[in-house]
N, C-alpha and C. Protein backbone atom coordinates (compact mmCIF):
# COMPACT_ATOMS: atom_id res chain seq x y z
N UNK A 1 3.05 17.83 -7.38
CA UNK A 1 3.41 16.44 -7.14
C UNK A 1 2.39 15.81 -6.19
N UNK A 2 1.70 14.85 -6.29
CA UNK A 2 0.89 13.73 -5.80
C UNK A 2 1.43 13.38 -4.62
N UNK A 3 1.07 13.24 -3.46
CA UNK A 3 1.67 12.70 -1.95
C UNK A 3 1.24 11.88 -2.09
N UNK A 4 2.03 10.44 -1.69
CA UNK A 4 1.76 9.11 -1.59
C UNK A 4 2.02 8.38 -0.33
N UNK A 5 1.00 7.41 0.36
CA UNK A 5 1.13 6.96 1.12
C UNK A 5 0.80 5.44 1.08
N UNK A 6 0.89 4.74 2.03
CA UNK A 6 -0.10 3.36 2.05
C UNK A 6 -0.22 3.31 3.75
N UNK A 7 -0.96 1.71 3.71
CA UNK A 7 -1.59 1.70 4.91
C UNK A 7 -1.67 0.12 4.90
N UNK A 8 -1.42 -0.70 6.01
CA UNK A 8 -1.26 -1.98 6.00
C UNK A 8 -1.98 -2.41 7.24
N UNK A 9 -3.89 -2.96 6.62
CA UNK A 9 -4.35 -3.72 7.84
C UNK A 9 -4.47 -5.25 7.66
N UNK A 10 -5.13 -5.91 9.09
CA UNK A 10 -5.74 -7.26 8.87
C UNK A 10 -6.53 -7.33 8.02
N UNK A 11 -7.18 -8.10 7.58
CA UNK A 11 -8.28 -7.80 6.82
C UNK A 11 -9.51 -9.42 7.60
N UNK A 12 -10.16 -8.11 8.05
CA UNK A 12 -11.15 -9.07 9.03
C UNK A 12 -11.43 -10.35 9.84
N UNK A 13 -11.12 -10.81 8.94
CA UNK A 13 -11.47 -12.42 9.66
C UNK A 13 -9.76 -12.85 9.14
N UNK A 14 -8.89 -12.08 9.33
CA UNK A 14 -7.54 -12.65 9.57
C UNK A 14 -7.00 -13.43 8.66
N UNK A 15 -7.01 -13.80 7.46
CA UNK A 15 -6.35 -14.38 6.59
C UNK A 15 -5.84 -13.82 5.62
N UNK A 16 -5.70 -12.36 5.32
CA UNK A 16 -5.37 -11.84 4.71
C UNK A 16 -4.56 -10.30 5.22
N UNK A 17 -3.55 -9.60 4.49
CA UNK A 17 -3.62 -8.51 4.88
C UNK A 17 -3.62 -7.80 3.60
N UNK A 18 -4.35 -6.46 3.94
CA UNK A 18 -4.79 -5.54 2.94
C UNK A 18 -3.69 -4.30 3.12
N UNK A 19 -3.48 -4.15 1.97
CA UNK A 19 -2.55 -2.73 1.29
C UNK A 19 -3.57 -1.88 0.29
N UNK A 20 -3.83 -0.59 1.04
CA UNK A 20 -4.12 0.44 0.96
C UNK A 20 -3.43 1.45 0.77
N UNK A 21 -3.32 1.62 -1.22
CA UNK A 21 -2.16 2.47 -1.53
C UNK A 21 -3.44 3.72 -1.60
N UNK A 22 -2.62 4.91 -1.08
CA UNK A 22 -3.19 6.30 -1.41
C UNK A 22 -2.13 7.29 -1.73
N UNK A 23 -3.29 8.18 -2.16
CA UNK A 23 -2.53 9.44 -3.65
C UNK A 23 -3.66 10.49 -2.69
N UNK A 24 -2.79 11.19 -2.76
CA UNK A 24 -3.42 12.94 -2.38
C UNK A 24 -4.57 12.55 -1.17
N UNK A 25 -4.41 11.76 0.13
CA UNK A 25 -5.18 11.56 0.77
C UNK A 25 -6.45 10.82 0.73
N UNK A 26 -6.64 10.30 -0.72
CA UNK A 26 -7.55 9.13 -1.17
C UNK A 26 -7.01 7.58 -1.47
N UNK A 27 -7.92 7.06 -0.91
CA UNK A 27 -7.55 5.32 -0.70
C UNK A 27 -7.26 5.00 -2.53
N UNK A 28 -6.64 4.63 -3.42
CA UNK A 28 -6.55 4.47 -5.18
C UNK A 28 -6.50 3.04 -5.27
N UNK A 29 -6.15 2.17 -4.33
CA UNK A 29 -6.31 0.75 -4.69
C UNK A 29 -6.16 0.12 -3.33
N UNK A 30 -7.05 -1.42 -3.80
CA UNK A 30 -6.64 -1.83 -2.07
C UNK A 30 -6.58 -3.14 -2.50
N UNK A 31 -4.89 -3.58 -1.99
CA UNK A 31 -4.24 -5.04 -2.28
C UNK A 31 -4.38 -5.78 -1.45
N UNK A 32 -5.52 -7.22 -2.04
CA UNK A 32 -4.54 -8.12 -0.78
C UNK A 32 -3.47 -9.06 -0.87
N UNK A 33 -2.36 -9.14 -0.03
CA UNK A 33 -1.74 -9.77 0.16
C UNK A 33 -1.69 -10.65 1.50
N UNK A 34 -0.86 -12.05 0.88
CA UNK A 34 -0.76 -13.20 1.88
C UNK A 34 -0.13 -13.08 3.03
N UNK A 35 0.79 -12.23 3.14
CA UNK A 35 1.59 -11.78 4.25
C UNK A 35 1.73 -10.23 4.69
N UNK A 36 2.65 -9.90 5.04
CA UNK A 36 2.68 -8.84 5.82
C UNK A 36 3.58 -8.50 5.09
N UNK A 37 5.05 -9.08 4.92
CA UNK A 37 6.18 -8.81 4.43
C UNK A 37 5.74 -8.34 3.02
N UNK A 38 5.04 -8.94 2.07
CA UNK A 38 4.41 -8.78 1.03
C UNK A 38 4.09 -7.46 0.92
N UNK A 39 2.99 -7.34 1.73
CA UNK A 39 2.43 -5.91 1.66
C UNK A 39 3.59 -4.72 1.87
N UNK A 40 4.21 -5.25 2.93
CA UNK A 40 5.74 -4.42 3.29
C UNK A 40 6.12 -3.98 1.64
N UNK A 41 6.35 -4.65 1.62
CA UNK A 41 7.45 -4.95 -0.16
C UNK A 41 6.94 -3.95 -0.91
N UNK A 42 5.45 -4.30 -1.11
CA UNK A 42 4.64 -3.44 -2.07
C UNK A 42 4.84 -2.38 -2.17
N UNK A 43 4.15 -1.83 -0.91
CA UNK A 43 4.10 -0.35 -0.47
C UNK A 43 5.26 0.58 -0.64
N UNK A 44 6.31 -0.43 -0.29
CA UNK A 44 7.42 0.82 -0.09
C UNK A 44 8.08 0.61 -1.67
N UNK A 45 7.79 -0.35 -2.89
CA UNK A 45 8.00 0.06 -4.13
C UNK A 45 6.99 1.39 -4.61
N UNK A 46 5.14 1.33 -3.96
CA UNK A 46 4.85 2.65 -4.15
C UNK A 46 5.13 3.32 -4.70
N UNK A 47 6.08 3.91 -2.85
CA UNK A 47 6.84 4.74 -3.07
C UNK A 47 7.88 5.36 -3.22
N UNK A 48 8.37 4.09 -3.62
CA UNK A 48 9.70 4.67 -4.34
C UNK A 48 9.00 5.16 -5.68
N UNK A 49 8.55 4.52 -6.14
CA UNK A 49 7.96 4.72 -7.21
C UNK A 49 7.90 6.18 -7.99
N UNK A 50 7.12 6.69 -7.11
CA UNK A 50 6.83 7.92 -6.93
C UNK A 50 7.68 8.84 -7.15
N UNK A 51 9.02 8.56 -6.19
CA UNK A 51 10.33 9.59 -6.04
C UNK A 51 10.72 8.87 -7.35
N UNK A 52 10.83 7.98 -8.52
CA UNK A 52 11.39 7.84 -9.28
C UNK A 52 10.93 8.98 -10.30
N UNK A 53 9.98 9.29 -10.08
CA UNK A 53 8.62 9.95 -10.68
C UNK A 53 9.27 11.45 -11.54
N UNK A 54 9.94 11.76 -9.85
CA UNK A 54 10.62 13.35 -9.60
C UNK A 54 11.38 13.70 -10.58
């Protein structure tokens, strides 16, 4: 089974925040989103995702 994580930064000059979904310790896509909550949202469908997977 694939370990899944993400990672939620600024994204530089502040108008954005970036979602950094990773699989087995490698970065696999990197989202941006307008908010924070957004990225929130994302990430943790991930991984649910994932456990749906199981």
């Amino acid at each position: 089974m694939d370990e899944r994580d993400y990672r939620i930064d600024r994204e530089p000059d502040g108008d954005l925040w970036l979602l950094e979904l990773i699989e087995d310790a490698q970065v696999v896509w990197v989202f941006p989103c307008d908010s924070h909550d957004e990225a929130l949202a994302a990430g943790t469908v991930w991984i649910c995702e994932d456990d749906a997977d199981d």
